[in-house]
PDB file of N, CA and C in Angstrom:
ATOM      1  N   UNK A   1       0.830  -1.189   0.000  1.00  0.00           N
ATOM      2  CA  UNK A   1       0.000   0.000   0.000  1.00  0.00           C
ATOM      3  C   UNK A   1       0.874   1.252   0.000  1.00  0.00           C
ATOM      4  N   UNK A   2       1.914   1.542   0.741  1.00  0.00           N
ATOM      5  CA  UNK A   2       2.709   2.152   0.787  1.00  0.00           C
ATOM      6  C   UNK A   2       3.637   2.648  -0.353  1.00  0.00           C
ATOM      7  N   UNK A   3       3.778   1.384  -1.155  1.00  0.00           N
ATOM      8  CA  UNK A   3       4.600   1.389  -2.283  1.00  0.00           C
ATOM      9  C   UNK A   3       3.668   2.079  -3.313  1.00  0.00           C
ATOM     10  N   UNK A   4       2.416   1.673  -3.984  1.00  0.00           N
ATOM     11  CA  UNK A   4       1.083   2.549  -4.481  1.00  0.00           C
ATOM     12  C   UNK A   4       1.483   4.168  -4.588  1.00  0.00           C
ATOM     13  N   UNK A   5       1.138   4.247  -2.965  1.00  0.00           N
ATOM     14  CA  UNK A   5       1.024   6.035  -2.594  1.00  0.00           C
ATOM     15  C   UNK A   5       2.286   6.451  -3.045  1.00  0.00           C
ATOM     16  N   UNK A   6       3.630   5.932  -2.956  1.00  0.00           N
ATOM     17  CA  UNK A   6       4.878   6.515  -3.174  1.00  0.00           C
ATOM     18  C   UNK A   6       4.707   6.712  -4.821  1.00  0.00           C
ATOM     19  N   UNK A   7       4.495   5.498  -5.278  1.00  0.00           N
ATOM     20  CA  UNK A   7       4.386   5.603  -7.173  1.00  0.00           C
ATOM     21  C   UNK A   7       3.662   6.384  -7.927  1.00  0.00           C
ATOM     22  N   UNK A   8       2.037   6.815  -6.807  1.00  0.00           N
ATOM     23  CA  UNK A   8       1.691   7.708  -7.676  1.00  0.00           C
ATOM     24  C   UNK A   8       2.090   9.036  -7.202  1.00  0.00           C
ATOM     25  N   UNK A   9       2.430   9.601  -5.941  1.00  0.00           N
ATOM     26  CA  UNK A   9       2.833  10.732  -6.023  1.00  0.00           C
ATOM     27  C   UNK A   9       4.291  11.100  -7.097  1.00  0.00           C
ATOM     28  N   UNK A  10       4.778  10.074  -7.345  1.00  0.00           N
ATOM     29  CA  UNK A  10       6.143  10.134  -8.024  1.00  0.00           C
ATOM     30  C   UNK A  10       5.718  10.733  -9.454  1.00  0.00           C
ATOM     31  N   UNK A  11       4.815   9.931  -9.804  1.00  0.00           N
ATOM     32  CA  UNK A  11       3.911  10.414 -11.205  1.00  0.00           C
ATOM     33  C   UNK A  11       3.008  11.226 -11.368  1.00  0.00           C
ATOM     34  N   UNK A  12       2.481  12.019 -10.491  1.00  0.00           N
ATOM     35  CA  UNK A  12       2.167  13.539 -10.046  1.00  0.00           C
ATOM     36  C   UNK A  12       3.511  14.528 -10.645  1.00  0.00           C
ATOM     37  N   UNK A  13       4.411  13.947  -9.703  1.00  0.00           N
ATOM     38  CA  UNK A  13       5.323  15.169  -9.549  1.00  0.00           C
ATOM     39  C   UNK A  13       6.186  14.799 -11.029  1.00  0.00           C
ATOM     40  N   UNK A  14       6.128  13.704 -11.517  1.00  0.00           N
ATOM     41  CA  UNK A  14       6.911  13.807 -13.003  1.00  0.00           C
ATOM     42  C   UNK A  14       6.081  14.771 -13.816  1.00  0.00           C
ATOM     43  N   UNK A  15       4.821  14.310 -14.030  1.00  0.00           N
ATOM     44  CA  UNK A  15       3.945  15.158 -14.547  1.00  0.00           C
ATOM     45  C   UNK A  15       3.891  16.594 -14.671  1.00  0.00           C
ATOM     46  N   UNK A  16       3.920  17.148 -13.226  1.00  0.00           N
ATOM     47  CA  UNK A  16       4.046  18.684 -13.118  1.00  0.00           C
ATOM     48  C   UNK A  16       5.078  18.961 -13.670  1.00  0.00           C
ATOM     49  N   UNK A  17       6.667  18.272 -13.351  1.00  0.00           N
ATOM     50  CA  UNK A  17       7.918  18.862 -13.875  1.00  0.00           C
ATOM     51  C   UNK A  17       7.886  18.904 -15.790  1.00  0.00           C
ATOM     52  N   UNK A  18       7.346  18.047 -16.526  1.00  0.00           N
ATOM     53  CA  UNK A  18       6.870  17.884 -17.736  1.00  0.00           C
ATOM     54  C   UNK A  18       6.396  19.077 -17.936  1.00  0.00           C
ATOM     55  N   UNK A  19       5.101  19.331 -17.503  1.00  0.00           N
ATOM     56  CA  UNK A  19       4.837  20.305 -17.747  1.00  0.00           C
ATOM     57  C   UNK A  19       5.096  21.800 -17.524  1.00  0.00           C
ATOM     58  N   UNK A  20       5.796  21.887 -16.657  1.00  0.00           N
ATOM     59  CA  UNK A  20       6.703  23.007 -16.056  1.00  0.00           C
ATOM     60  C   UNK A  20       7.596  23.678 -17.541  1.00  0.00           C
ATOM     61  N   UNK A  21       8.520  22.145 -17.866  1.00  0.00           N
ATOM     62  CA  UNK A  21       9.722  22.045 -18.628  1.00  0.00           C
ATOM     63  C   UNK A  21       9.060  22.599 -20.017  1.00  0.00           C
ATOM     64  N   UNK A  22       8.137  22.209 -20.588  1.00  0.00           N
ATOM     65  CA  UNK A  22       7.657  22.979 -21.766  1.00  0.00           C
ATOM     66  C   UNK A  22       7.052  24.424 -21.741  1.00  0.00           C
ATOM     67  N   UNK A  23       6.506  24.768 -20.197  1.00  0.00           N
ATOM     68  CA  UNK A  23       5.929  26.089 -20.247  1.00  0.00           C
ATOM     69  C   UNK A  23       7.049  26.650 -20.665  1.00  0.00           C
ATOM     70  N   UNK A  24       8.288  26.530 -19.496  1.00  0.00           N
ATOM     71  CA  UNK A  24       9.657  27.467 -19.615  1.00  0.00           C
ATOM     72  C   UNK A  24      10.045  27.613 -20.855  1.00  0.00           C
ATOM     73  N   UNK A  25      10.215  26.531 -22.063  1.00  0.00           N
ATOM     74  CA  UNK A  25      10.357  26.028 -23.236  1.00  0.00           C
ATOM     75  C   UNK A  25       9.702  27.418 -23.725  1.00  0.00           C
ATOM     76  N   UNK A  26       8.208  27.567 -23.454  1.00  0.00           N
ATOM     77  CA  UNK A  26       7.201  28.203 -25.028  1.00  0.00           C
ATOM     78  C   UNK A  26       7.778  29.236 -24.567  1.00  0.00           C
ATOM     79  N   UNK A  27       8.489  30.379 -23.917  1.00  0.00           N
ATOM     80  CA  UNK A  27       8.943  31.341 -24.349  1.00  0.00           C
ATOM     81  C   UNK A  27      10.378  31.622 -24.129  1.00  0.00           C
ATOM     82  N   UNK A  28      10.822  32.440 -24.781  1.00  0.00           N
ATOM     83  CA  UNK A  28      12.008  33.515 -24.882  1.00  0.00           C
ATOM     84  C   UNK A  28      12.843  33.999 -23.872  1.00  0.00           C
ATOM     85  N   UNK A  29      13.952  33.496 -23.821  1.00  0.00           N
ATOM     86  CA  UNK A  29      14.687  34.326 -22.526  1.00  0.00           C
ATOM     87  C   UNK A  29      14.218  35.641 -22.275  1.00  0.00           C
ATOM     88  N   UNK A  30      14.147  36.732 -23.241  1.00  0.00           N
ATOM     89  CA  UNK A  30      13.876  38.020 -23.746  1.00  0.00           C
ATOM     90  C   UNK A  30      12.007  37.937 -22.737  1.00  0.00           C
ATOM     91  N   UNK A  31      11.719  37.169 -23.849  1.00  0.00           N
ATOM     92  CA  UNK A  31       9.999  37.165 -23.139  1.00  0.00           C
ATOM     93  C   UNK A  31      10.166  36.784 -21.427  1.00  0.00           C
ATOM     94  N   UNK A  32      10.784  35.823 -21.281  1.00  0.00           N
ATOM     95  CA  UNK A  32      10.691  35.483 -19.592  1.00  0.00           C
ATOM     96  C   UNK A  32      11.277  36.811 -18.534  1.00  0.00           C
ATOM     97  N   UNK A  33      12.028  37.506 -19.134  1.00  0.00           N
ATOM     98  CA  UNK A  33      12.791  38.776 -18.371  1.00  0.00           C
ATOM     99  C   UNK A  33      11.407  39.699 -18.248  1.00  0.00           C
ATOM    100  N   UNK A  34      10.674  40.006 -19.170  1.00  0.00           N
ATOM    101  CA  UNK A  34       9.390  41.010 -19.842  1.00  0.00           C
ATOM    102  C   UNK A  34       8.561  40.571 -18.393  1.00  0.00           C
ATOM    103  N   UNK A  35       7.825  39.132 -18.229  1.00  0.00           N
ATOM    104  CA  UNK A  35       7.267  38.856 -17.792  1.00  0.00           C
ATOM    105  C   UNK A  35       7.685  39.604 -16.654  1.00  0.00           C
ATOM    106  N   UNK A  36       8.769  39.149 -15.634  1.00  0.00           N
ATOM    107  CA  UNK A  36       9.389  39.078 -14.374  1.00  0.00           C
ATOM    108  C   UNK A  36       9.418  40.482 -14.248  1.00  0.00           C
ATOM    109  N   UNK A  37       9.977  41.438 -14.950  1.00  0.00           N
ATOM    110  CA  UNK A  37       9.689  42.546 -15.005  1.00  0.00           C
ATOM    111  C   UNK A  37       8.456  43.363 -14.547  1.00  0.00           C
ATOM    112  N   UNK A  38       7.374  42.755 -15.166  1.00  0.00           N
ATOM    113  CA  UNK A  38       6.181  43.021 -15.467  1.00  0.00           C
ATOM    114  C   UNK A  38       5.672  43.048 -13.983  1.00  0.00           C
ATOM    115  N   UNK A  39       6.097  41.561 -13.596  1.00  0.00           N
ATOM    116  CA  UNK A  39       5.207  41.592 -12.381  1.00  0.00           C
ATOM    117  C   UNK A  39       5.556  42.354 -10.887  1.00  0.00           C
ATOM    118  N   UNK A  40       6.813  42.658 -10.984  1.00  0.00           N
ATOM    119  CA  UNK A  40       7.707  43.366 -10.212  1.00  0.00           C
ATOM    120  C   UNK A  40       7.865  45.089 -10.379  1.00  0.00           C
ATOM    121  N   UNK A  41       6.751  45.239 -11.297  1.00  0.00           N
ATOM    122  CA  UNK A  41       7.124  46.913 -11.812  1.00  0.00           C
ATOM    123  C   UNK A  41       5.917  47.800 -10.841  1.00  0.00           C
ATOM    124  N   UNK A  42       6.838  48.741 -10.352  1.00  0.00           N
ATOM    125  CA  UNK A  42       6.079  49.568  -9.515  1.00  0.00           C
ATOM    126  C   UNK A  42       6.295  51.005 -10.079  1.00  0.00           C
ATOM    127  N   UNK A  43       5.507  52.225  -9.810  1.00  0.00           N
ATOM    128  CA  UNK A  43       5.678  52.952 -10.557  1.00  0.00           C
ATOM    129  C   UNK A  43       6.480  54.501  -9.871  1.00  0.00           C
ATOM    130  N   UNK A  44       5.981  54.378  -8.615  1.00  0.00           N
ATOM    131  CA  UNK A  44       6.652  55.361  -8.188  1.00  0.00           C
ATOM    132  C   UNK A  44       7.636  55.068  -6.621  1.00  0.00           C
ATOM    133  N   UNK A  45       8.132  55.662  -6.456  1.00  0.00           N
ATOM    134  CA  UNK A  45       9.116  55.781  -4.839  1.00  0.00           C
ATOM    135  C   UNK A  45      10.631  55.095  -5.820  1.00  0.00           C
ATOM    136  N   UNK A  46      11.065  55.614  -6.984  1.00  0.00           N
ATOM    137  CA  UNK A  46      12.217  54.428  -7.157  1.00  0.00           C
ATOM    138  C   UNK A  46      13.350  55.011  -6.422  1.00  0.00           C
ATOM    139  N   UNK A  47      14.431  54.531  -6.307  1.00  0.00           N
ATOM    140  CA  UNK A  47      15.768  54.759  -6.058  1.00  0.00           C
ATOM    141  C   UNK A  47      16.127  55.340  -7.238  1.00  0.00           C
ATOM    142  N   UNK A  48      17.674  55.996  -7.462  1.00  0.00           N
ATOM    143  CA  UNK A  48      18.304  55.732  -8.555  1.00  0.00           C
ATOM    144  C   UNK A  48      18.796  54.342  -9.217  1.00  0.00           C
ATOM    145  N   UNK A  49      19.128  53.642  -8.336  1.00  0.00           N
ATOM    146  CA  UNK A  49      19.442  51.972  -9.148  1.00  0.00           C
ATOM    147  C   UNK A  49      18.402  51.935  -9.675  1.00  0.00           C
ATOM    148  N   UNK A  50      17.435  51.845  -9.362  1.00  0.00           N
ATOM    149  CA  UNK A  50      16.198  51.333  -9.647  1.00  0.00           C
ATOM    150  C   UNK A  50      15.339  52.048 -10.905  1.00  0.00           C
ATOM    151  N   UNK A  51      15.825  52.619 -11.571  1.00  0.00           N
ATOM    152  CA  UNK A  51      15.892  53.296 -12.870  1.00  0.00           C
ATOM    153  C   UNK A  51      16.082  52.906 -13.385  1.00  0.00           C
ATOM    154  N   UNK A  52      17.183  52.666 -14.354  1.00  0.00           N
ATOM    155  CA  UNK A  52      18.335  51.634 -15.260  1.00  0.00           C
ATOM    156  C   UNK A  52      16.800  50.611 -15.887  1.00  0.00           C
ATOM    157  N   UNK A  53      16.744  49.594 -14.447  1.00  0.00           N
ATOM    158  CA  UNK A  53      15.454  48.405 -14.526  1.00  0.00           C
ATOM    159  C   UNK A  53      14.425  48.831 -15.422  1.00  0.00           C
ATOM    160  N   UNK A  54      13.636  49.627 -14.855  1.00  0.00           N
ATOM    161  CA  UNK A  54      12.390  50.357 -14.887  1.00  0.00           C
ATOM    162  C   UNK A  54      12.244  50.965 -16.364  1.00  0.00           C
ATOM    163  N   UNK A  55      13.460  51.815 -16.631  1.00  0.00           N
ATOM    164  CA  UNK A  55      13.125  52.758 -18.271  1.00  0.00           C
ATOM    165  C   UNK A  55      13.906  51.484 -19.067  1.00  0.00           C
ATOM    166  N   UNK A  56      14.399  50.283 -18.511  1.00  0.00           N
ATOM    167  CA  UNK A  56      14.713  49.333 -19.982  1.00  0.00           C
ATOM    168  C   UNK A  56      13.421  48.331 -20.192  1.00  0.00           C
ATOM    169  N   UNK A  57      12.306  48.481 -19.605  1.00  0.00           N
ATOM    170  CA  UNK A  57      11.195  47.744 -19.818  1.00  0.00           C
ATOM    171  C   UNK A  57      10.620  48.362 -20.365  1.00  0.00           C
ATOM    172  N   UNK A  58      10.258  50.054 -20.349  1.00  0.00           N
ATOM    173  CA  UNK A  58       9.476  51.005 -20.641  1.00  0.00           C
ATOM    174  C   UNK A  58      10.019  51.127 -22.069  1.00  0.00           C
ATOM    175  N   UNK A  59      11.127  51.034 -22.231  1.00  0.00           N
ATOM    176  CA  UNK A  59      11.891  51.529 -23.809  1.00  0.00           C
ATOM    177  C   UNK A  59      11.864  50.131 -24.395  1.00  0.00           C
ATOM    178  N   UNK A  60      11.594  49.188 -24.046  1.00  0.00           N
ATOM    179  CA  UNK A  60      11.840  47.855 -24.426  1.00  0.00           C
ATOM    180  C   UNK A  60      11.151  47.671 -26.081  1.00  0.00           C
ATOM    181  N   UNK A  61       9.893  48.093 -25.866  1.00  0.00           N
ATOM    182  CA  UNK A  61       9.549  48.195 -27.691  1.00  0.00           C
ATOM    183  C   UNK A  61       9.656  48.848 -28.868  1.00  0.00           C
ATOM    184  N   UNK A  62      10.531  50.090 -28.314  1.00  0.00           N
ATOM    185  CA  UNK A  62      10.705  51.077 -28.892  1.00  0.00           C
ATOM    186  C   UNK A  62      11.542  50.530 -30.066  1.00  0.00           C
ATOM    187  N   UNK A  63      11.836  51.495 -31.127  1.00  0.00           N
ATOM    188  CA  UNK A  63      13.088  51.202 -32.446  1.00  0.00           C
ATOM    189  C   UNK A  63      14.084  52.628 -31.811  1.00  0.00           C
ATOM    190  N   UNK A  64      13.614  53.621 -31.542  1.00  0.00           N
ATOM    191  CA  UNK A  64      14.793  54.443 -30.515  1.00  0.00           C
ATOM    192  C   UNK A  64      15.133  54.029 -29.302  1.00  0.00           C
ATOM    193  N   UNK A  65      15.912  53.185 -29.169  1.00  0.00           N
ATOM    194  CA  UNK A  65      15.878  52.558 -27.658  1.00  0.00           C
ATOM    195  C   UNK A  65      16.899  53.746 -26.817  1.00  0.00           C
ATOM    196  N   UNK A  66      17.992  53.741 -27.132  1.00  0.00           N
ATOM    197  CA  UNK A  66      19.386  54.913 -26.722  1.00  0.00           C
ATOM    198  C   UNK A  66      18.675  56.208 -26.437  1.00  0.00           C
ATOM    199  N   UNK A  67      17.984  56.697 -27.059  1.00  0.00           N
ATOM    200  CA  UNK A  67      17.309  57.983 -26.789  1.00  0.00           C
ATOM    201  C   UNK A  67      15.942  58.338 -25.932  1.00  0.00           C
ATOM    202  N   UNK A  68      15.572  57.136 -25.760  1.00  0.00           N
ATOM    203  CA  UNK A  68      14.532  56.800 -25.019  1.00  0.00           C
ATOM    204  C   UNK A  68      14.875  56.498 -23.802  1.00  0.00           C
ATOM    205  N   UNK A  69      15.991  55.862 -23.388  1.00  0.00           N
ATOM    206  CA  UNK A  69      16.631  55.025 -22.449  1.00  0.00           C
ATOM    207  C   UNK A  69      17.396  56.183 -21.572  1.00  0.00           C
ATOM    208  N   UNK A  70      17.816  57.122 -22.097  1.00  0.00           N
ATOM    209  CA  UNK A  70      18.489  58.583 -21.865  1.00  0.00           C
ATOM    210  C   UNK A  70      17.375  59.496 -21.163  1.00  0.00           C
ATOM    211  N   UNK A  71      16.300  60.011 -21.792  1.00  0.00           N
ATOM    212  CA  UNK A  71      15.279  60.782 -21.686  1.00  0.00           C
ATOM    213  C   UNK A  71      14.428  60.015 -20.104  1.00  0.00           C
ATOM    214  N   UNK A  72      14.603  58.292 -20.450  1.00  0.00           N
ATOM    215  CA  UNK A  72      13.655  57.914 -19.429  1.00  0.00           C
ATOM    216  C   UNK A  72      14.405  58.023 -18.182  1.00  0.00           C
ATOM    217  N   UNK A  73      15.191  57.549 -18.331  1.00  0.00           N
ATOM    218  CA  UNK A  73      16.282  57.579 -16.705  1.00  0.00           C
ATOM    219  C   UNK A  73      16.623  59.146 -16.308  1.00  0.00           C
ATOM    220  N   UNK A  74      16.488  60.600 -17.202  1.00  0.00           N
ATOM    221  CA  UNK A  74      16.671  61.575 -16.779  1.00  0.00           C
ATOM    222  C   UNK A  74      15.575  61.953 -16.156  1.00  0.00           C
ATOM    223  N   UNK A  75      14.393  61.444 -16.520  1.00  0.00           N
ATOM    224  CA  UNK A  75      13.094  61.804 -16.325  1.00  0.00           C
ATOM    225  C   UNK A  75      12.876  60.595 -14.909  1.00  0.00           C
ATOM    226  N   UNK A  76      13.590  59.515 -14.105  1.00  0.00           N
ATOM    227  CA  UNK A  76      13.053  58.782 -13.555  1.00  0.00           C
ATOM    228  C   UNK A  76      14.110  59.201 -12.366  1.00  0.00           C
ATOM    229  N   UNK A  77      15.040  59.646 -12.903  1.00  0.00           N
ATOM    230  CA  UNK A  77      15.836  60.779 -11.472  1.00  0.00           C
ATOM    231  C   UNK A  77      15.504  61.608 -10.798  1.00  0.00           C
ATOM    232  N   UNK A  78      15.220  62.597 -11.264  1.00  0.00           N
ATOM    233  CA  UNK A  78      14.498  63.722 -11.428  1.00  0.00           C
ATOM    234  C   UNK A  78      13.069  63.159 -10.332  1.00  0.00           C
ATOM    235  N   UNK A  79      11.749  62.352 -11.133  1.00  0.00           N
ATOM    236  CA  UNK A  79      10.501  62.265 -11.104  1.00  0.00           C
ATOM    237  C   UNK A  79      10.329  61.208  -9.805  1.00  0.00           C
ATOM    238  N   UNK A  80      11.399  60.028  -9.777  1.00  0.00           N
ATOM    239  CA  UNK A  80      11.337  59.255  -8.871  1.00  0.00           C
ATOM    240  C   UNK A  80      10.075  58.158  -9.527  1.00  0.00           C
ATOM    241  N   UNK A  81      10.067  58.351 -10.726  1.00  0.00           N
ATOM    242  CA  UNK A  81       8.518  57.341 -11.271  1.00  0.00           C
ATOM    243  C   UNK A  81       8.503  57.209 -12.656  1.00  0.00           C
ATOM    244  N   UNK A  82       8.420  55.787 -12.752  1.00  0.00           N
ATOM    245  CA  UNK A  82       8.363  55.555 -14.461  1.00  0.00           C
ATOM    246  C   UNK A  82       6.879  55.180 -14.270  1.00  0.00           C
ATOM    247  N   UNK A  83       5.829  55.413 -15.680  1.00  0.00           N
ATOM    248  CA  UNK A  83       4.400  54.871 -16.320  1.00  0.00           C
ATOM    249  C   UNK A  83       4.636  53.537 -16.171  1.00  0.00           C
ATOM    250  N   UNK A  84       3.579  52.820 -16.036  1.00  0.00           N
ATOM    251  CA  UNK A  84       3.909  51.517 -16.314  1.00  0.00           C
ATOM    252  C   UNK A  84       3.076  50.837 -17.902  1.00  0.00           C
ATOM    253  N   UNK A  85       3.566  50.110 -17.935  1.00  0.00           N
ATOM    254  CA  UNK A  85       3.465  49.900 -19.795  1.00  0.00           C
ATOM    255  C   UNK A  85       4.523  50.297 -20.622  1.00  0.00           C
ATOM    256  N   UNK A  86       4.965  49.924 -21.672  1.00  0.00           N
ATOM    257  CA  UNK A  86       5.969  50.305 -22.969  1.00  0.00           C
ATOM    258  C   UNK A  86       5.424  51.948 -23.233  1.00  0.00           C
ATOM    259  N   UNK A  87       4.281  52.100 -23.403  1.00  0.00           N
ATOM    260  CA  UNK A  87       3.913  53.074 -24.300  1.00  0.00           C
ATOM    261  C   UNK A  87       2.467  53.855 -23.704  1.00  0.00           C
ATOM    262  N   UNK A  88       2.452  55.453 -23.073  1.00  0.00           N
ATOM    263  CA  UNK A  88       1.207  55.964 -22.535  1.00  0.00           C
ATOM    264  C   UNK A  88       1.249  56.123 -21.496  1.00  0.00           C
ATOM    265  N   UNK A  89      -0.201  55.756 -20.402  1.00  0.00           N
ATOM    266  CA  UNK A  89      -0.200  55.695 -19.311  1.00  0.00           C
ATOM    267  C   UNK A  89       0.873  56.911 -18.296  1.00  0.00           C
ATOM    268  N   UNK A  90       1.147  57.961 -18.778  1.00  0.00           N
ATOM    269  CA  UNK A  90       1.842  59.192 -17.497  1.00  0.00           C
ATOM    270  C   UNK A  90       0.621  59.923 -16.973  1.00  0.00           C
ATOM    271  N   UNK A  91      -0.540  59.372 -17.137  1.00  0.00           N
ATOM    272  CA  UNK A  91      -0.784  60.484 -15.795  1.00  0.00           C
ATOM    273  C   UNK A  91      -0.830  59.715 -14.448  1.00  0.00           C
ATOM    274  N   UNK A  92      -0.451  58.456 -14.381  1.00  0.00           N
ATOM    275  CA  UNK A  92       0.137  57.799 -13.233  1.00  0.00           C
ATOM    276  C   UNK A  92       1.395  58.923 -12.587  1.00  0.00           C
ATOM    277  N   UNK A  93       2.372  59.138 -13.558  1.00  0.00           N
ATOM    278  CA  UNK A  93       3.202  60.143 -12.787  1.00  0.00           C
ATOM    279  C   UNK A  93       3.000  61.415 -13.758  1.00  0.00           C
ATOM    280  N   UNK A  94       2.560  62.469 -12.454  1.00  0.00           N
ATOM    281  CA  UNK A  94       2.229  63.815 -12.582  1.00  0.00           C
ATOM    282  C   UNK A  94       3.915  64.531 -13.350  1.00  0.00           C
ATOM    283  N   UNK A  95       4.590  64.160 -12.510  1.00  0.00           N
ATOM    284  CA  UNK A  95       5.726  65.049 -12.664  1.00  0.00           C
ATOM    285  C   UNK A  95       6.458  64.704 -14.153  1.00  0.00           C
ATOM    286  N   UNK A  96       6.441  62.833 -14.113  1.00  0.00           N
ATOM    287  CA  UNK A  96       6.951  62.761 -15.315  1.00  0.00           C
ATOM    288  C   UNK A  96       6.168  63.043 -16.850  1.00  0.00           C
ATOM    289  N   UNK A  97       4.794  63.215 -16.834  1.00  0.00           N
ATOM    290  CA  UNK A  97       4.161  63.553 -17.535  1.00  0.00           C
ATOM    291  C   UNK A  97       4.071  65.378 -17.783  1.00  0.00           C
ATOM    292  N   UNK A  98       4.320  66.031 -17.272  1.00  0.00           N
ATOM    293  CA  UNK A  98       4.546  67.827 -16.929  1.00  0.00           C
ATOM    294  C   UNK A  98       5.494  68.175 -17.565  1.00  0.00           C
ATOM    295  N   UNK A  99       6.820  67.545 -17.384  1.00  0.00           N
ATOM    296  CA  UNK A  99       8.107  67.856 -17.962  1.00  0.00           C
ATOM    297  C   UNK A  99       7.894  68.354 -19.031  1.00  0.00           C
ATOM    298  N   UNK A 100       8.169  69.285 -19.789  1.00  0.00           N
ATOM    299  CA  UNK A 100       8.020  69.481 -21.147  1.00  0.00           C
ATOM    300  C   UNK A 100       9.577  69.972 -21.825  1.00  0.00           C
ATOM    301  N   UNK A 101       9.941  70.262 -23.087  1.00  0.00           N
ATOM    302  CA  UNK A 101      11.066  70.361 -23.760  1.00  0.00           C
ATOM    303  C   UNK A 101      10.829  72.094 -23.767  1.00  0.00           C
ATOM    304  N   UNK A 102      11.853  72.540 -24.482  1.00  0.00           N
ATOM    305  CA  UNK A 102      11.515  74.646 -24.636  1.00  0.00           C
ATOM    306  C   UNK A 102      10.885  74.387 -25.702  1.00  0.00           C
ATOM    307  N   UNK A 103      10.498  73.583 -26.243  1.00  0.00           N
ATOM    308  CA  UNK A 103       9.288  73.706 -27.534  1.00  0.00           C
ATOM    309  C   UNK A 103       7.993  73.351 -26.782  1.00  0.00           C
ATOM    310  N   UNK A 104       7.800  72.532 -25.763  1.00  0.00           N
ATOM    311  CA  UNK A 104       6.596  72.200 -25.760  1.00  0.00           C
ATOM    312  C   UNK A 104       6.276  70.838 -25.820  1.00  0.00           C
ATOM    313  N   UNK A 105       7.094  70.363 -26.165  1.00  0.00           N
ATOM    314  CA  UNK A 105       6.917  68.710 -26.251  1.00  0.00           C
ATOM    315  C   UNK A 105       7.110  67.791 -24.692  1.00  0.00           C
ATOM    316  N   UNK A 106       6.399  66.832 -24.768  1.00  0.00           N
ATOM    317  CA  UNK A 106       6.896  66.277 -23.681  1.00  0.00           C
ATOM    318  C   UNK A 106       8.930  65.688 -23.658  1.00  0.00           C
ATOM    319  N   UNK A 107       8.849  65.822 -22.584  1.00  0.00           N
ATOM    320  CA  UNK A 107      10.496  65.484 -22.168  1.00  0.00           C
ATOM    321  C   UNK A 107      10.602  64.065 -22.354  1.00  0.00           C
ATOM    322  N   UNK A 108       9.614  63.585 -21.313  1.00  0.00           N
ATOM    323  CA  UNK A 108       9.250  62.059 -20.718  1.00  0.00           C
ATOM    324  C   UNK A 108       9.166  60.800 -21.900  1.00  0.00           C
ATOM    325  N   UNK A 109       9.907  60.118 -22.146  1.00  0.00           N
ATOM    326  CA  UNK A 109       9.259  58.606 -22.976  1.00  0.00           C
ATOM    327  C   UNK A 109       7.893  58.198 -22.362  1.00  0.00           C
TER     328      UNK A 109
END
């Protein structure tokens, strides 16, 4: 009886690891960082370390990444707060959304 309960929990837990092993599989190193990111992204109180992180997720879809990546971390020094999402979403942060350029444009990615 003993031997039973041991065999099928054994084949439970093969099972789960199976299936574990292909989730990890269906995506992308690139995609698995996005995710982890994702779920860990807060928008305001950052540090300065904590910048760098924050505007390379935010610039992450961009085709200007360098100039975006520049603008966001000046703007996440400064503001103490990145939007959350790639693209939109600043009136989450007041300050980083306000910034404007001497033309008028926003500063902020």
């Amino acid at each position: 009886m003993m031997a039973r309960t041991f065999y099928a929990a054994l084949l439970i837990f093969l099972v789960f690891a199976v299936i574990a092993a292909e989730f990890s599989q269906a995506f992308s190193h690139d995609e698995r960082i996005l995710l982890q990111t994702r779920r860990k992204h807060k928008h305001t109180g950052f540090k300065q370390g904590e910048c760098p992180g924050a505007c390379s997720y935010r610039c992450s879809k961009t085709q200007h990444r360098k100039p975006c990546m520049f603008f966001c971390q000046k703007c996440c020094f400064k503001c103490r707060c990145v939007p959350p999402g790639t693209y939109g979403h600043k009136e989450v942060c007041p300050c980083y959304n306000n910034w404007k350029t001497q033309e008028g444009k926003p500063k902020c990615p």
